[in-house]
Protein backbone atom coordinates (compact mmCIF):
# COMPACT_ATOMS: atom_id res chain seq x y z
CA UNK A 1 136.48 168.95 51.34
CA UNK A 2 139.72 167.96 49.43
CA UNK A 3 140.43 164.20 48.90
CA UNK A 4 144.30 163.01 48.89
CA UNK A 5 145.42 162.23 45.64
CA UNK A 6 145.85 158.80 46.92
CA UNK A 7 142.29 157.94 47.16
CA UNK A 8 141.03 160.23 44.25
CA UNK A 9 140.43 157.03 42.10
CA UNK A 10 139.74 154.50 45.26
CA UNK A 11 135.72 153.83 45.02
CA UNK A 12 134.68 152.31 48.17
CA UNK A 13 132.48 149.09 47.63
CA UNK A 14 130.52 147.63 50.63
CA UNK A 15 130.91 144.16 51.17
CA UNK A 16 127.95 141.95 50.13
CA UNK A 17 126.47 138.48 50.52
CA UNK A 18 127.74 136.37 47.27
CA UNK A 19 124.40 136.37 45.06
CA UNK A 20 123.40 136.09 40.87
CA UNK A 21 122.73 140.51 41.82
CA UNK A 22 123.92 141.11 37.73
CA UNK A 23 121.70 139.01 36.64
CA UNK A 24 118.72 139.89 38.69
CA UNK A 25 119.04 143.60 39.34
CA UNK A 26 118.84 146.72 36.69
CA UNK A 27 121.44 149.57 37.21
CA UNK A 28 119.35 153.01 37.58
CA UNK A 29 122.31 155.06 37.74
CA UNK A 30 124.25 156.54 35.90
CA UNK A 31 121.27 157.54 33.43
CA UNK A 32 122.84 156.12 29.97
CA UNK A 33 122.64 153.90 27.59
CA UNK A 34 119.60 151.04 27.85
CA UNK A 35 117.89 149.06 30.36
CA UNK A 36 116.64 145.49 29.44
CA UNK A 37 113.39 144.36 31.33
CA UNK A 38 112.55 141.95 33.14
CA UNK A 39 115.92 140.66 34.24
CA UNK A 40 117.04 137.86 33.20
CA UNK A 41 116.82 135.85 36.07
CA UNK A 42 113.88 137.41 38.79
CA UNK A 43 113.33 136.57 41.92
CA UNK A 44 111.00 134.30 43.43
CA UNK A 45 109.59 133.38 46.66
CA UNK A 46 111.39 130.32 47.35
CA UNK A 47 114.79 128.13 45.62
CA UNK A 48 118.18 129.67 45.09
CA UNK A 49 117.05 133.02 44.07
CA UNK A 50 114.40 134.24 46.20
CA UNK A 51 113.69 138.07 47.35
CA UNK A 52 114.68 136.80 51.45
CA UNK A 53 118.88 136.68 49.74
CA UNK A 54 118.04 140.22 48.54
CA UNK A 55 117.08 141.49 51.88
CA UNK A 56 119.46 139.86 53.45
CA UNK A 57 122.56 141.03 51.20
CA UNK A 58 123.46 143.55 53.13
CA UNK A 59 123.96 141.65 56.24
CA UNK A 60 127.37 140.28 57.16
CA UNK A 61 127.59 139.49 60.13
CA UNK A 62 125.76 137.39 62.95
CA UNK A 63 122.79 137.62 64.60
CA UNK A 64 123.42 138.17 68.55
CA UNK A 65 119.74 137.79 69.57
């Protein structure tokens, strides 16, 4: 497959609910440099930063059922 010239550089991102994801999430890829663990902000069951916004950051639009 060759890609034009004009979107050799262009990196598709997927759109994503707004969220604190840097602060909560570890990058596993690319293998390089270090990893600090826990995160500095995890997530919890409940409040402003719980695991439900993390399933549900993929999802952009509405629910029809």
């Amino acid at each position: 497959m060759h890609v034009l010239p004009t979107f050799g550089t262009n990196v598709p991102r997927p759109a994503y609910k707004p969220g604190a994801w840097e602060a909560s999430l570890s990058d596993i890829w690319p293998v390089f440099g270090e990893t600090g663990w826990p995160p500095s902000l995890p997530f919890t069951l409940e409040g402003t930063n719980r695991i439900k916004l993390l399933i549900d950051r993929w999802k952009i639009g509405t629910d029809i059922g």
